[in-house]
C-alpha atoms as a PDB file:
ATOM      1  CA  UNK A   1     -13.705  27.728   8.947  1.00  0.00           C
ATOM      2  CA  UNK A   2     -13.011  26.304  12.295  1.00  0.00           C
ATOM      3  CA  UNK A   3     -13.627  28.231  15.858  1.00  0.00           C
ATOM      4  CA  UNK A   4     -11.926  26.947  18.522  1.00  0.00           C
ATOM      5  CA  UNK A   5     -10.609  27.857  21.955  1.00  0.00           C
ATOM      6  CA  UNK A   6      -7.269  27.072  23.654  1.00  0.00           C
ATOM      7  CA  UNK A   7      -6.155  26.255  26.611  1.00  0.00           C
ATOM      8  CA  UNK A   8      -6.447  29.245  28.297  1.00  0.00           C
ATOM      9  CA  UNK A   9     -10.175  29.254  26.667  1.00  0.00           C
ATOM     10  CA  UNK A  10      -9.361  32.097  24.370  1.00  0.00           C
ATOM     11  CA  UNK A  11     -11.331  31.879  21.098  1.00  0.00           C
ATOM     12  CA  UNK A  12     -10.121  31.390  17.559  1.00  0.00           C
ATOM     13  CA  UNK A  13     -11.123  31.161  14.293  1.00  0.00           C
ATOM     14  CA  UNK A  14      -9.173  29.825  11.250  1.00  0.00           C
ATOM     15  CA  UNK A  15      -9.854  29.048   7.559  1.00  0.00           C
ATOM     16  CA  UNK A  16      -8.380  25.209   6.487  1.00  0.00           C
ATOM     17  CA  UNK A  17      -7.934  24.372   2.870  1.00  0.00           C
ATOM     18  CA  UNK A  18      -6.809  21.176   1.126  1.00  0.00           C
ATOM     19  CA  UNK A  19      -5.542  18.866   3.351  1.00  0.00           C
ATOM     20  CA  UNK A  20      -5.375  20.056   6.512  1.00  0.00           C
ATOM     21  CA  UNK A  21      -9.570  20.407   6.214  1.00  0.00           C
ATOM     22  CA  UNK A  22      -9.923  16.802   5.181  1.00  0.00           C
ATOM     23  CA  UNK A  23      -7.887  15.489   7.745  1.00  0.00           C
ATOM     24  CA  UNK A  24      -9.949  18.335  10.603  1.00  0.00           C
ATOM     25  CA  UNK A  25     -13.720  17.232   8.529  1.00  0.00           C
ATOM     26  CA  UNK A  26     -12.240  13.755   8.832  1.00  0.00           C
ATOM     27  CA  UNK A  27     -11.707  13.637  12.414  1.00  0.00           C
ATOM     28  CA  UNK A  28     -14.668  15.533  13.681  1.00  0.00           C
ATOM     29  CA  UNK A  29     -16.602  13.159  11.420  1.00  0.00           C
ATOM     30  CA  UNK A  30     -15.401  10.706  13.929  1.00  0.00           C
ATOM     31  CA  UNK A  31     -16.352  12.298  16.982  1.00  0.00           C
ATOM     32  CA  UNK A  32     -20.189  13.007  15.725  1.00  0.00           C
ATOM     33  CA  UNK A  33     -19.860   9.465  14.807  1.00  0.00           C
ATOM     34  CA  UNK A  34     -20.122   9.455  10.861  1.00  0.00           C
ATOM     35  CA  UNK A  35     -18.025   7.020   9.020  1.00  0.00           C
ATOM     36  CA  UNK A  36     -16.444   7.693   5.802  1.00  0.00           C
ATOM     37  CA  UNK A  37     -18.077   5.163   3.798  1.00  0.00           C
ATOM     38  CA  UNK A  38     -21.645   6.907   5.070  1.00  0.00           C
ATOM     39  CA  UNK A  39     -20.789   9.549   2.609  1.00  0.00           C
ATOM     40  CA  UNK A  40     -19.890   7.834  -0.600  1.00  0.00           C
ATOM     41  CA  UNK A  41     -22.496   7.657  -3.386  1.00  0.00           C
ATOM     42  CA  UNK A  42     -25.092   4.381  -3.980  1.00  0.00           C
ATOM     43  CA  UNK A  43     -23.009   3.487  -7.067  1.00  0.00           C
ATOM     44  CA  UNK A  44     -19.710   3.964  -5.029  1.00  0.00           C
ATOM     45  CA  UNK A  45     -20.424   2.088  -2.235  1.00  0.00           C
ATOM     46  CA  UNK A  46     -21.863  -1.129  -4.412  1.00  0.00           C
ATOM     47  CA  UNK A  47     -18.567  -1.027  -6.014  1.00  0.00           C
ATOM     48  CA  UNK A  48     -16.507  -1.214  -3.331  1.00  0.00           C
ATOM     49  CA  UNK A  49     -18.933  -3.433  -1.086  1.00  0.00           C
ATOM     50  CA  UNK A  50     -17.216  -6.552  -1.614  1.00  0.00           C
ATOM     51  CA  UNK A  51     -13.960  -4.900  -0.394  1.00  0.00           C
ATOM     52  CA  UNK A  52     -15.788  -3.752   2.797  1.00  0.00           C
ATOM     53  CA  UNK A  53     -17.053  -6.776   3.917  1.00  0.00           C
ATOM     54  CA  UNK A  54     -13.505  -8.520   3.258  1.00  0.00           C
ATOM     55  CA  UNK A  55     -12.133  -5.587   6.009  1.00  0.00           C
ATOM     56  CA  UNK A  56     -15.155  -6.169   8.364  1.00  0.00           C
ATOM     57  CA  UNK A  57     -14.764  -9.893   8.364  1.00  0.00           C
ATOM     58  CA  UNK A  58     -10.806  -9.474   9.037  1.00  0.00           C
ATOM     59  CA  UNK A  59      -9.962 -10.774   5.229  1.00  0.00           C
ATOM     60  CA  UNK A  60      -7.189  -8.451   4.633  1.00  0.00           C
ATOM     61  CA  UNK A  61      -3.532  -8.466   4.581  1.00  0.00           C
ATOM     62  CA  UNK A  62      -1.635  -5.437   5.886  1.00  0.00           C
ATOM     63  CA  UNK A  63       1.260  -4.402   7.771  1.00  0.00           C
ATOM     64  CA  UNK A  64       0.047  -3.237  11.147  1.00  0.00           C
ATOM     65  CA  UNK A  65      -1.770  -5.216  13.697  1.00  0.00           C
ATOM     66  CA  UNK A  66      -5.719  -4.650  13.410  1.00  0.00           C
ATOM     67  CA  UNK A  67      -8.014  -5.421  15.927  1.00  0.00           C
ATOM     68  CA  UNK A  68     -12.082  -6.772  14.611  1.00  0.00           C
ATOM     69  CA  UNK A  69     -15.163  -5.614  16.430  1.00  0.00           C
ATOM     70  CA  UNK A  70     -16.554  -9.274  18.366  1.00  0.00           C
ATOM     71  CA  UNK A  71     -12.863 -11.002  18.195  1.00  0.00           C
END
């Protein structure tokens, strides 16, 4: 459930479901500055480690310009 106000500073108050809430959770994650891989399990995150450090060290190939903290 979300409560919100709008931009005449009425409030409002709405139920998400499927999509839509991981995509609102996602977001707001990002403004209370949590990042997604903060929430995955130990045995997860060792699993995908290896593929994390490729991303933060800029070893990745994709098709949209990225830009590397310190570079």
């Amino acid at each position: 459930r979300l409560q919100y106000q709008d931009e005449n500073f009425e409030t409002h108050e709405k139920t998400f479901s499927g999509v839509n809430a991981r995509v609102i959770q996602h977001e707001y994650d990002h403004i209370e500055g949590v990042l997604f891989v903060e929430k995955l399990k130990p045995i997860k995150k060792r699993l995908v480690q290896r593929k994390l450090e490729n991303i933060k060290k800029g070893k990745v190939s994709v098709d949209y310009k990225m830009k590397f903290a310190g570079r």
